[in-house]
PDB file of N, CA and C in Angstrom:
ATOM      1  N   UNK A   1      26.326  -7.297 -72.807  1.00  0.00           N
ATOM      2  CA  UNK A   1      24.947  -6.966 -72.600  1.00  0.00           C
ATOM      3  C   UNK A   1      24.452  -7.526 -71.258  1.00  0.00           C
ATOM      4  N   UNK A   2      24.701  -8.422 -70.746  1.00  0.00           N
ATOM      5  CA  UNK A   2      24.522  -9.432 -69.798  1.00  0.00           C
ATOM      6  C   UNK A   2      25.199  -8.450 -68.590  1.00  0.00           C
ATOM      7  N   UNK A   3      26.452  -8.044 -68.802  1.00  0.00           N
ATOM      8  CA  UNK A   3      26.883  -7.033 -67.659  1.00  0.00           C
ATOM      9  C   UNK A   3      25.919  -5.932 -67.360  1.00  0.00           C
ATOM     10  N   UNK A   4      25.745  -5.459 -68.794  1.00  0.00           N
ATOM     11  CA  UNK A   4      25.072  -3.816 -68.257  1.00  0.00           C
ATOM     12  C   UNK A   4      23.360  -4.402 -67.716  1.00  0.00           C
ATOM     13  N   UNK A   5      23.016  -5.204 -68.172  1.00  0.00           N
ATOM     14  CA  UNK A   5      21.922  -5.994 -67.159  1.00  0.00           C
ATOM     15  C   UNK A   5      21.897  -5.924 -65.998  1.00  0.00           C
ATOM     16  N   UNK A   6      22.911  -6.669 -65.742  1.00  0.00           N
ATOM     17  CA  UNK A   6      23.768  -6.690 -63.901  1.00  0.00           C
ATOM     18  C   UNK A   6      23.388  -5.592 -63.464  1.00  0.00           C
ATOM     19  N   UNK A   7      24.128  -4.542 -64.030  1.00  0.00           N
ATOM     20  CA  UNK A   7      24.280  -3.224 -63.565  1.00  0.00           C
ATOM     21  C   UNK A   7      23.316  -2.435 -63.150  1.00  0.00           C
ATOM     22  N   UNK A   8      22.641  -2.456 -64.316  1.00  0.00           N
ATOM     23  CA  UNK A   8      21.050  -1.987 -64.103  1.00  0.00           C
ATOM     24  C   UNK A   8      20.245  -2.500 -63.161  1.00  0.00           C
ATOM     25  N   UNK A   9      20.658  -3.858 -63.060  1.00  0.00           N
ATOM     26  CA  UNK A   9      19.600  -4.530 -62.165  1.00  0.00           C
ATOM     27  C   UNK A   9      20.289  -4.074 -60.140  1.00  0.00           C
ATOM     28  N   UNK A  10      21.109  -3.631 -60.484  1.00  0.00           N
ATOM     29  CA  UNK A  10      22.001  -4.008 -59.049  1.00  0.00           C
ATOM     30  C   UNK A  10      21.657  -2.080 -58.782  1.00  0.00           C
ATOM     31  N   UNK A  11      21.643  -1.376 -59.446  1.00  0.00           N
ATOM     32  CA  UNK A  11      21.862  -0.101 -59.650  1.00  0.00           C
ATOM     33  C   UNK A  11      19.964   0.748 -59.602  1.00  0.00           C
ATOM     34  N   UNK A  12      19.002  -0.676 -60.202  1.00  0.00           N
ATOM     35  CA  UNK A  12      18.160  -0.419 -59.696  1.00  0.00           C
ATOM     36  C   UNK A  12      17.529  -0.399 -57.993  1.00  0.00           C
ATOM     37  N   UNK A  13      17.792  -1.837 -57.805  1.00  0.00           N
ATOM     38  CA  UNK A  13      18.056  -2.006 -56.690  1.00  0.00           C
ATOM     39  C   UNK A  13      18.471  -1.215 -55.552  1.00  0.00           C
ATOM     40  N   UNK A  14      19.488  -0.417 -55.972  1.00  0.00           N
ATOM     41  CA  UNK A  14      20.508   0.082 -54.574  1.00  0.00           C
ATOM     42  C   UNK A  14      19.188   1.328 -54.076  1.00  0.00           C
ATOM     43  N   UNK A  15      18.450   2.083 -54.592  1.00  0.00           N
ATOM     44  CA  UNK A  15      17.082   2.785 -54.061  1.00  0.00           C
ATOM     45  C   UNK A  15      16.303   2.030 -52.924  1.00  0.00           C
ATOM     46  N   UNK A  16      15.964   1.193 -53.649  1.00  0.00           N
ATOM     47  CA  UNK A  16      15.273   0.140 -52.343  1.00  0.00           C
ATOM     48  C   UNK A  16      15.923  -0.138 -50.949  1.00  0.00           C
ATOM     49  N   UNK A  17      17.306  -0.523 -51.344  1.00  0.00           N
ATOM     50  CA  UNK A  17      17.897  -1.062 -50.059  1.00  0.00           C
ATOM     51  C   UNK A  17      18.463   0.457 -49.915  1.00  0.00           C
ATOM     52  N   UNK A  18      18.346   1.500 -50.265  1.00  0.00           N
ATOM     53  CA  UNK A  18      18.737   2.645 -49.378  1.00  0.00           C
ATOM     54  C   UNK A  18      17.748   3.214 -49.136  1.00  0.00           C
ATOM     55  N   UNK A  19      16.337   3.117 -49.144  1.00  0.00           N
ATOM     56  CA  UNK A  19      15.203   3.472 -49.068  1.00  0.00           C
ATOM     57  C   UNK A  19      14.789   2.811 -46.953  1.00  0.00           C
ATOM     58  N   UNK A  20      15.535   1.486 -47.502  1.00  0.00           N
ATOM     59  CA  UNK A  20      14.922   0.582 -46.553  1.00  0.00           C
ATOM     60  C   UNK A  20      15.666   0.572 -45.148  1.00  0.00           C
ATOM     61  N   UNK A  21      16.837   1.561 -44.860  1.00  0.00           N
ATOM     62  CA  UNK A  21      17.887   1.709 -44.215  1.00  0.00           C
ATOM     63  C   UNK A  21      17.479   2.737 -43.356  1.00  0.00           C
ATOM     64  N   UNK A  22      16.616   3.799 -43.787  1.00  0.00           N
ATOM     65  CA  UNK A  22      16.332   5.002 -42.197  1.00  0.00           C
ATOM     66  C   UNK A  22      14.680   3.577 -41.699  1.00  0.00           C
ATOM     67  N   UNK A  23      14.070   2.839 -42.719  1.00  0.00           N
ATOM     68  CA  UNK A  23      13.272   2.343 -41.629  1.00  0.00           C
ATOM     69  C   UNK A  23      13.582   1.531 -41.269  1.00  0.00           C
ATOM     70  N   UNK A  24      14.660   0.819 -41.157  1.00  0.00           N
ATOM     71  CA  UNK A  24      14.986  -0.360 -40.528  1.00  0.00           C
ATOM     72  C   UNK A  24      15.801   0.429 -39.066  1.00  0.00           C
ATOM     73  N   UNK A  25      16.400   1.896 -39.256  1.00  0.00           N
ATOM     74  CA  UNK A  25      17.185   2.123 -37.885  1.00  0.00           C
ATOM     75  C   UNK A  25      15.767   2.954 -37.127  1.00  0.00           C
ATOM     76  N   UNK A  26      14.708   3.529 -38.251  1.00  0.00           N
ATOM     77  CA  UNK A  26      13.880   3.677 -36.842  1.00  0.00           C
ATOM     78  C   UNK A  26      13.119   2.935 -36.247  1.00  0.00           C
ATOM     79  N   UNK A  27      12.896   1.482 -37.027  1.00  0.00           N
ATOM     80  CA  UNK A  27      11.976   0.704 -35.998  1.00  0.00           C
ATOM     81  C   UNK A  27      13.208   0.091 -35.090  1.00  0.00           C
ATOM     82  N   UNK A  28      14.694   0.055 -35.209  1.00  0.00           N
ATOM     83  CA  UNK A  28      15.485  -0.098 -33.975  1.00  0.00           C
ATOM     84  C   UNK A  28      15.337   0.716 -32.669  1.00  0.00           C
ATOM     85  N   UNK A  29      15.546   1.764 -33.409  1.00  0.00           N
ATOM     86  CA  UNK A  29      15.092   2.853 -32.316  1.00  0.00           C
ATOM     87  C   UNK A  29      13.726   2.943 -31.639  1.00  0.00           C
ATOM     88  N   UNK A  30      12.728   2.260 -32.706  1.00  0.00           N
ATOM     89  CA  UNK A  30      11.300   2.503 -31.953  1.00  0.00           C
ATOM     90  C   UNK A  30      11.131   0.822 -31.243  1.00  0.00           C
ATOM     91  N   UNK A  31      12.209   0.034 -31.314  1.00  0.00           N
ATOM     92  CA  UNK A  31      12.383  -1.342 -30.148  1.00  0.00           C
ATOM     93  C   UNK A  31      12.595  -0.931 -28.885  1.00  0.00           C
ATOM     94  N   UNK A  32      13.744  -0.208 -29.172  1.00  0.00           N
ATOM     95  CA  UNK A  32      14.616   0.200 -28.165  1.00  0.00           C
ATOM     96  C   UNK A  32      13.666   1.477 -26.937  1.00  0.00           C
ATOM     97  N   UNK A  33      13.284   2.412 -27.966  1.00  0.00           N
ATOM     98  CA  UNK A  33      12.171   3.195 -26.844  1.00  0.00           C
ATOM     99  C   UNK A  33      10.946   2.571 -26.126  1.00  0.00           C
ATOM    100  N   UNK A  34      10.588   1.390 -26.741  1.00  0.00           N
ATOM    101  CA  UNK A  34       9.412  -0.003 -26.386  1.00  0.00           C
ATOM    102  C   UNK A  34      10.176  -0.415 -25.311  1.00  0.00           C
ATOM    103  N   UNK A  35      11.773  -0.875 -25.164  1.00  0.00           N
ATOM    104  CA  UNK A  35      12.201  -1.499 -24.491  1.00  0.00           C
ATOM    105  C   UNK A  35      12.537  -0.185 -22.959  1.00  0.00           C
ATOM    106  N   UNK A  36      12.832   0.999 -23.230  1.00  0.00           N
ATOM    107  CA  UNK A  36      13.434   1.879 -22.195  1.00  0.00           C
ATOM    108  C   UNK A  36      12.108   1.886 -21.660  1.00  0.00           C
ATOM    109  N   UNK A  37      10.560   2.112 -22.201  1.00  0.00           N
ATOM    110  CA  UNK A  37       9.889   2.479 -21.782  1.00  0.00           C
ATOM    111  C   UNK A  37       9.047   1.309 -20.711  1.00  0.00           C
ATOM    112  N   UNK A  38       9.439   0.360 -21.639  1.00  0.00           N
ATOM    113  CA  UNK A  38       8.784  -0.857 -20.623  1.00  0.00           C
ATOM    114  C   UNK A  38       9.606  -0.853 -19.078  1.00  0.00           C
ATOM    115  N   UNK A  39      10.910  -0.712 -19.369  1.00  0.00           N
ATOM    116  CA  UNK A  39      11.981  -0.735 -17.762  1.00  0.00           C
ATOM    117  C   UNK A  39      11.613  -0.116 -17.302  1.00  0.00           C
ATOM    118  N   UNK A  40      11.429   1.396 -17.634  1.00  0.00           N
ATOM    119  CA  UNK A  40      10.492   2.202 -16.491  1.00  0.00           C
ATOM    120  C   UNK A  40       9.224   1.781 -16.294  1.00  0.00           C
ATOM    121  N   UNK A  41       8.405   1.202 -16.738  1.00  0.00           N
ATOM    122  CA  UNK A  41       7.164   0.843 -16.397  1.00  0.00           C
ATOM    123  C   UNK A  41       7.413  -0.010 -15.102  1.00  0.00           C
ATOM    124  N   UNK A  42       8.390  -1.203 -15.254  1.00  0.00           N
ATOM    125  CA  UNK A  42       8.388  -2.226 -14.597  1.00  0.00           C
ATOM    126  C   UNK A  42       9.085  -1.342 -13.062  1.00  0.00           C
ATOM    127  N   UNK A  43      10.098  -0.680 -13.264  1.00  0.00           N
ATOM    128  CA  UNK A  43      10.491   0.144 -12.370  1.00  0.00           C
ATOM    129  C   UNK A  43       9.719   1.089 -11.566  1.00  0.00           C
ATOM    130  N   UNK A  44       8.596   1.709 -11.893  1.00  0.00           N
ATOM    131  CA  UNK A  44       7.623   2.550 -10.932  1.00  0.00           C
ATOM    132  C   UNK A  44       6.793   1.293 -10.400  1.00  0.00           C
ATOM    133  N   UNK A  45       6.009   0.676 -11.132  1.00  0.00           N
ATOM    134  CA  UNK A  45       5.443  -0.481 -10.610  1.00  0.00           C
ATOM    135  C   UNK A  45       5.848  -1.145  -9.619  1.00  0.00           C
ATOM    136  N   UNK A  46       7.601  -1.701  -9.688  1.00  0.00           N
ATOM    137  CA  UNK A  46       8.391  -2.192  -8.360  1.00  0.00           C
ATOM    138  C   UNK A  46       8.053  -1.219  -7.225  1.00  0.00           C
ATOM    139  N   UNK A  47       8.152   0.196  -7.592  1.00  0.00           N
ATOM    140  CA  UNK A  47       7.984   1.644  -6.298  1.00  0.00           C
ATOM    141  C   UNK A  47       6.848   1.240  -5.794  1.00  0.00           C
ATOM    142  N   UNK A  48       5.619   1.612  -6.606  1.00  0.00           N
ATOM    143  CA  UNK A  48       4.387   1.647  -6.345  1.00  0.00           C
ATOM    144  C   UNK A  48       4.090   0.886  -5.379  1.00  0.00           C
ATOM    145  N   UNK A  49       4.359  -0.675  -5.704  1.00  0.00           N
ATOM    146  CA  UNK A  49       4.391  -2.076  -4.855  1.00  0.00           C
ATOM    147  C   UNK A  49       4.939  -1.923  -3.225  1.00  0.00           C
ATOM    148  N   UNK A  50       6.348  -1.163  -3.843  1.00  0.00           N
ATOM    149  CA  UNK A  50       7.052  -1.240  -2.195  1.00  0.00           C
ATOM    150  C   UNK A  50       6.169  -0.214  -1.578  1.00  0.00           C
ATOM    151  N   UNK A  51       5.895   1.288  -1.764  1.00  0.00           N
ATOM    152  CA  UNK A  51       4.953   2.113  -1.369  1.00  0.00           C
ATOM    153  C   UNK A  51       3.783   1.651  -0.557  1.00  0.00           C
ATOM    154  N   UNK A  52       3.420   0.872  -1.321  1.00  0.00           N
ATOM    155  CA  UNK A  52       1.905  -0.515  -0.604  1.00  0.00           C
ATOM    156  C   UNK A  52       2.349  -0.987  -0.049  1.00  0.00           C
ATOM    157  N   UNK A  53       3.250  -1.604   0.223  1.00  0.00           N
ATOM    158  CA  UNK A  53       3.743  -2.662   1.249  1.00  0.00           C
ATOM    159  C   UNK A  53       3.870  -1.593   2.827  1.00  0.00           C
ATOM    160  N   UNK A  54       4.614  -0.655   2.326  1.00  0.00           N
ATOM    161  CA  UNK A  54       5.057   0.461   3.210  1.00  0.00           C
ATOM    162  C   UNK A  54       4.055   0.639   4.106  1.00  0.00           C
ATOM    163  N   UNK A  55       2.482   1.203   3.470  1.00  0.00           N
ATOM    164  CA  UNK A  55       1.517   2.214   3.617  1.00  0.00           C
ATOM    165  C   UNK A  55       0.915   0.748   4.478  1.00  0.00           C
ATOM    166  N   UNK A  56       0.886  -0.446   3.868  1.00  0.00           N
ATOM    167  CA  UNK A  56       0.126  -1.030   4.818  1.00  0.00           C
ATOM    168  C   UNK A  56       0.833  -1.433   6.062  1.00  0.00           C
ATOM    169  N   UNK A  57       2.023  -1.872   6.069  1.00  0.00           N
ATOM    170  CA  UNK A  57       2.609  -1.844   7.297  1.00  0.00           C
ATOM    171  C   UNK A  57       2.227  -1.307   8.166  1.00  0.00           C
ATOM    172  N   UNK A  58       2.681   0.120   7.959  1.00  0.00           N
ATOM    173  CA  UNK A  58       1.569   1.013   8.884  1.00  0.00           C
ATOM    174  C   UNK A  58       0.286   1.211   9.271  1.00  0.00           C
ATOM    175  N   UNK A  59      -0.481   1.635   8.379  1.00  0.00           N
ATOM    176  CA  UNK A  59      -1.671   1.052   8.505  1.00  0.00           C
ATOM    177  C   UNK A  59      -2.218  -0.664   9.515  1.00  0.00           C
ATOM    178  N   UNK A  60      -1.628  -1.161   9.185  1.00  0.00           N
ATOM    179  CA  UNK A  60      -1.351  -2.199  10.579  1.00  0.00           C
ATOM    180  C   UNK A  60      -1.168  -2.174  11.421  1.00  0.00           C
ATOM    181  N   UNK A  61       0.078  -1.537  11.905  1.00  0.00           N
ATOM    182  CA  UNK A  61       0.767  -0.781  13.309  1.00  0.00           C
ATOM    183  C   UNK A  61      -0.822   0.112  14.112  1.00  0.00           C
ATOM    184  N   UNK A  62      -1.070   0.987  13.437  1.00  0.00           N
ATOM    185  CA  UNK A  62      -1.519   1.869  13.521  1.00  0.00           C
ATOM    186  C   UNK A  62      -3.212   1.558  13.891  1.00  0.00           C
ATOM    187  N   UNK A  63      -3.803   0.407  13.265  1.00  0.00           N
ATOM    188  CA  UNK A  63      -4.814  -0.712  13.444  1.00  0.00           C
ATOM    189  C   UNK A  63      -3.892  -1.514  15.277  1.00  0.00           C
ATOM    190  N   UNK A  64      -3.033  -1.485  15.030  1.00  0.00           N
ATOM    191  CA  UNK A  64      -2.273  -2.338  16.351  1.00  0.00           C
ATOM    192  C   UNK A  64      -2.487  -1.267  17.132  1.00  0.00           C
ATOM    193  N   UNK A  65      -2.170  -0.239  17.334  1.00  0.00           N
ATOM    194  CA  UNK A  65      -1.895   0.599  18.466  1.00  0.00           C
ATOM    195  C   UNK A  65      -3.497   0.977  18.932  1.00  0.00           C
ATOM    196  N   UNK A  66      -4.202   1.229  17.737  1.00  0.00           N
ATOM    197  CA  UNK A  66      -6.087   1.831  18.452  1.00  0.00           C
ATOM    198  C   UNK A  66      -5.953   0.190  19.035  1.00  0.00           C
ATOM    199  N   UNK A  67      -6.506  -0.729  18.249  1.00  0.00           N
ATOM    200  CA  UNK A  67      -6.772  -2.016  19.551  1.00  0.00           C
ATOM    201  C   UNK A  67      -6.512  -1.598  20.927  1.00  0.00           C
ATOM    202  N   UNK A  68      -4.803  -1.820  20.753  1.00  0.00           N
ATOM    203  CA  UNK A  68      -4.248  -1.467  22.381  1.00  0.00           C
ATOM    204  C   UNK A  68      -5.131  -0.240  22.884  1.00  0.00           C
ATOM    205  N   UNK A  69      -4.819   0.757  22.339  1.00  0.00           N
ATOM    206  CA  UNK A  69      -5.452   2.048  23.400  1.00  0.00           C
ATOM    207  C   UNK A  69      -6.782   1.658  23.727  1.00  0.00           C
ATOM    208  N   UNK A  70      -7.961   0.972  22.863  1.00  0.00           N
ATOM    209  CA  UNK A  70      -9.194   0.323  23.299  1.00  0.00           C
ATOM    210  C   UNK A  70      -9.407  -0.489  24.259  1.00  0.00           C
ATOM    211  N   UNK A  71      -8.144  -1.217  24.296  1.00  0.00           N
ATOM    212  CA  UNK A  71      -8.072  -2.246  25.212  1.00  0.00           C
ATOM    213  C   UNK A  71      -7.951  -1.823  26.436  1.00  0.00           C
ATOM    214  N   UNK A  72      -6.761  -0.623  26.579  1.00  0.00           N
ATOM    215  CA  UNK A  72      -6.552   0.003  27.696  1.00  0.00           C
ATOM    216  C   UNK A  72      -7.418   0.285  28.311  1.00  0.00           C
ATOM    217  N   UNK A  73      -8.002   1.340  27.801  1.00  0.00           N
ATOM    218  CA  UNK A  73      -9.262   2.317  27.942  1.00  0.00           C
ATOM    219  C   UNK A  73     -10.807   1.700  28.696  1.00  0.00           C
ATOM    220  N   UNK A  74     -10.564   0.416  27.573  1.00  0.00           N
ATOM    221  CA  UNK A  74     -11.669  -0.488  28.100  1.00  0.00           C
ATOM    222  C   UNK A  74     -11.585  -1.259  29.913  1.00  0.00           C
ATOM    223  N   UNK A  75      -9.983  -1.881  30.083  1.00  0.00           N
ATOM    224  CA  UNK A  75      -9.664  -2.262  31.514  1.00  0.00           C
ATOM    225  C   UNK A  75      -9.556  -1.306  32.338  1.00  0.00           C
ATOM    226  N   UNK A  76      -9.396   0.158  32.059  1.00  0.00           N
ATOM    227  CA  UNK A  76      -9.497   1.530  32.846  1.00  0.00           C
ATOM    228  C   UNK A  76     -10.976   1.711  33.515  1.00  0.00           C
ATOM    229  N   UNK A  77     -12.063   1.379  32.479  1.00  0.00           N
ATOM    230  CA  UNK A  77     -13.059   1.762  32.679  1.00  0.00           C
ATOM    231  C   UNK A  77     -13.602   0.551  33.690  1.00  0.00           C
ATOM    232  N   UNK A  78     -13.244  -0.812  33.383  1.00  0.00           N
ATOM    233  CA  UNK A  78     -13.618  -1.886  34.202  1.00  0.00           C
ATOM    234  C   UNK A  78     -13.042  -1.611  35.638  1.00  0.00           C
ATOM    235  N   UNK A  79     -11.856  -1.256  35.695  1.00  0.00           N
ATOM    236  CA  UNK A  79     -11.288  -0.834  37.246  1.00  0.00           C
ATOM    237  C   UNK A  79     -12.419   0.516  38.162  1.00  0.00           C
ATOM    238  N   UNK A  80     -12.705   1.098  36.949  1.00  0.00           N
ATOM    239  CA  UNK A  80     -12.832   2.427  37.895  1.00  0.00           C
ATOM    240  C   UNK A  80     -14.389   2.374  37.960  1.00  0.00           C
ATOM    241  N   UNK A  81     -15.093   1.363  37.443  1.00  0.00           N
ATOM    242  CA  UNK A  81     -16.671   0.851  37.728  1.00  0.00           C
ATOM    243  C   UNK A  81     -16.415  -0.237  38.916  1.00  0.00           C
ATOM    244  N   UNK A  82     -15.306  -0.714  39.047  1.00  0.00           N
ATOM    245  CA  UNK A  82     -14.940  -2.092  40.149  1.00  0.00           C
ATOM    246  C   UNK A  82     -15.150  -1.303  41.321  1.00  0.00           C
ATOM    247  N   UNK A  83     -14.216   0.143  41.416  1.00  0.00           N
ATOM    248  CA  UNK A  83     -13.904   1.061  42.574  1.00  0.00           C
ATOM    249  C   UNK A  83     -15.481   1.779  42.854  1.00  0.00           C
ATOM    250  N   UNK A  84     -16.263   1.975  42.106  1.00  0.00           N
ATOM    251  CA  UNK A  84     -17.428   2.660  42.219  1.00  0.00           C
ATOM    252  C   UNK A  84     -18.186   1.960  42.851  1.00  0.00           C
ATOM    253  N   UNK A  85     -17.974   0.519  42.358  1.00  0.00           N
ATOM    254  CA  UNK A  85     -19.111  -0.418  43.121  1.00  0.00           C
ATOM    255  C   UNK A  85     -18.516  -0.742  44.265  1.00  0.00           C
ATOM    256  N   UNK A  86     -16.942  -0.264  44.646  1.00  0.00           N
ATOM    257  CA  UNK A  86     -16.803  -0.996  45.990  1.00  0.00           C
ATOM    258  C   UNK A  86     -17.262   0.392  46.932  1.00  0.00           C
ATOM    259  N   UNK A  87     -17.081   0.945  46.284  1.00  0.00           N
ATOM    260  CA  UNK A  87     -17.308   2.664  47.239  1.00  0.00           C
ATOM    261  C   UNK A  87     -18.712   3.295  47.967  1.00  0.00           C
ATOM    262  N   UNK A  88     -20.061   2.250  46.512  1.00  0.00           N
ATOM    263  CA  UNK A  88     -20.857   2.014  47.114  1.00  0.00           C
ATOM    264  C   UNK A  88     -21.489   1.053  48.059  1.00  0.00           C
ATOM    265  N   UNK A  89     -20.623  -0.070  48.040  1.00  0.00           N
ATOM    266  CA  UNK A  89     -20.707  -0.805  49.241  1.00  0.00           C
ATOM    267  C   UNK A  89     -20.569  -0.746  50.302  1.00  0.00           C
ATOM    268  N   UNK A  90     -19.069  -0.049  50.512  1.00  0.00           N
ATOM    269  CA  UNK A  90     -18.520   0.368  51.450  1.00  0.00           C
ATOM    270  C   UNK A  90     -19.608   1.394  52.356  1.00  0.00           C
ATOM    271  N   UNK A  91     -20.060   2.701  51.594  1.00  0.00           N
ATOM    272  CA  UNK A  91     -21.211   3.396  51.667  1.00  0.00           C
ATOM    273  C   UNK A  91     -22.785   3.157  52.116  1.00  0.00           C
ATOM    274  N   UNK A  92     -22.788   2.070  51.605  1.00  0.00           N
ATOM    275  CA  UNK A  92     -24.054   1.300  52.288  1.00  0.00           C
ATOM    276  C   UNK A  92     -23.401   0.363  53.612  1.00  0.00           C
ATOM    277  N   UNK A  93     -22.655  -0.050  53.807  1.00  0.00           N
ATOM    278  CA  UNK A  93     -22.450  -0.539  54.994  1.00  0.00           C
ATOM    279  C   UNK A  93     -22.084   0.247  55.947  1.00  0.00           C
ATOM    280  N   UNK A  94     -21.844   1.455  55.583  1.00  0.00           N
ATOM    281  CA  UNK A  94     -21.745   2.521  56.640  1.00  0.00           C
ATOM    282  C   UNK A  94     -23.004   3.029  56.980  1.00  0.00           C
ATOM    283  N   UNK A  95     -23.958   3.355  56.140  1.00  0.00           N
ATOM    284  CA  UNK A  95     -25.023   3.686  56.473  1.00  0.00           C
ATOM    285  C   UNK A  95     -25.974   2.575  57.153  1.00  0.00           C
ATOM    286  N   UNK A  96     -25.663   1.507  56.957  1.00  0.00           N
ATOM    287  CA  UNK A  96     -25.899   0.311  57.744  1.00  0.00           C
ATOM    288  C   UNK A  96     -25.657   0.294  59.192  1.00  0.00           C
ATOM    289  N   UNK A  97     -24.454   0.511  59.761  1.00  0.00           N
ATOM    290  CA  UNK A  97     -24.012   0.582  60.869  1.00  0.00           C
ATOM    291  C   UNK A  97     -24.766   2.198  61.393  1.00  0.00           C
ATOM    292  N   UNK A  98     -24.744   3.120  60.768  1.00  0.00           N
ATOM    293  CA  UNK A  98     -25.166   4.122  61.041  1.00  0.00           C
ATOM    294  C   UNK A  98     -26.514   4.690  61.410  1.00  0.00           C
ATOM    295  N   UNK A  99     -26.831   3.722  60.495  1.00  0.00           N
ATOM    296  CA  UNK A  99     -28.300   3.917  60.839  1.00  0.00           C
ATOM    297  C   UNK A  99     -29.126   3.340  62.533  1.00  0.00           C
ATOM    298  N   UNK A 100     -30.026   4.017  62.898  1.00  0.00           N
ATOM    299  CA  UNK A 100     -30.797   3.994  64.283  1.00  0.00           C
ATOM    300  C   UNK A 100     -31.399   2.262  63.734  1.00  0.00           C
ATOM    301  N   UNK A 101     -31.124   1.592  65.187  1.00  0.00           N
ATOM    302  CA  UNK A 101     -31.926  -0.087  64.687  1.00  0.00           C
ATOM    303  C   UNK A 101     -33.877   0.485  64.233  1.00  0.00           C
ATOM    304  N   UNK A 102     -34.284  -0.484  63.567  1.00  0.00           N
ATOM    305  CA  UNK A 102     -35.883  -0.407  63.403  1.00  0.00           C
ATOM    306  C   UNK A 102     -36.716  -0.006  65.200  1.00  0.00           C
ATOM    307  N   UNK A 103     -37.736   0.525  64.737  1.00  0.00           N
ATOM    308  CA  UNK A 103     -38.804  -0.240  66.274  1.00  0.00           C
ATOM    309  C   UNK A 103     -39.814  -0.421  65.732  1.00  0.00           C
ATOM    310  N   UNK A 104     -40.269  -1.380  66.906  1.00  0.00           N
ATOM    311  CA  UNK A 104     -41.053  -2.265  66.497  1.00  0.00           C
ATOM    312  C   UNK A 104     -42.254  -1.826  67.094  1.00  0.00           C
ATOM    313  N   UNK A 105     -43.432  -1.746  66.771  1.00  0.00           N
ATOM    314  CA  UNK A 105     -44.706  -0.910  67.498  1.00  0.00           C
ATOM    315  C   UNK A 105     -45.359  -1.694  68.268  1.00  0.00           C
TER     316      UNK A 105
END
């Protein structure tokens, strides 16, 4: 009597633990898609990052190069106001020499 107890009891049982066997392999599987999905997360994120790093680099350069051309542009303009003012000097001292002396009444 004690056996067929066993039996029953072990025979009840075996439902449960075969019950409990597709959810124990799909929450493996639903670790495992948690886990693939997180690597790609972490993996575009690494992109994204280098992308930024990229974009500002440039963006720097590119901040570097207007300066320069400003800069240029700016000592271009200082030279060629230097030459204007010498041209009018030059110009007035010609008209200086050129000019008839005063008289005096």
């Amino acid at each position: 009597m004690r056996k067929l107890f066993y039996a029953l009891a072990v025979t009840g049982f075996l439902p449960f633990v075969a019950a409990c066997e597709p959810s124990v392999q799909q929450e493996a599987k639903d670790v495992k898609d948690a886990h693939d999905a997180a690597v790609k997360d972490i993996t575009e994120e690494n992109k994204d990052v280098e992308r930024a790093a990229i974009e500002g680099a440039k963006d720097i350069v590119k901040e570097q190069r207007d300066v320069q051309d400003a800069a240029a542009e700016g000592a271009k303009k200082i030279t060629d106001e230097k030459r204007e003012l010498e041209d009018a000097k030059a110009r007035e001292a010609e008209r200086a020499v050129d000019a008839p002396p005063p008289t005096n009444p």
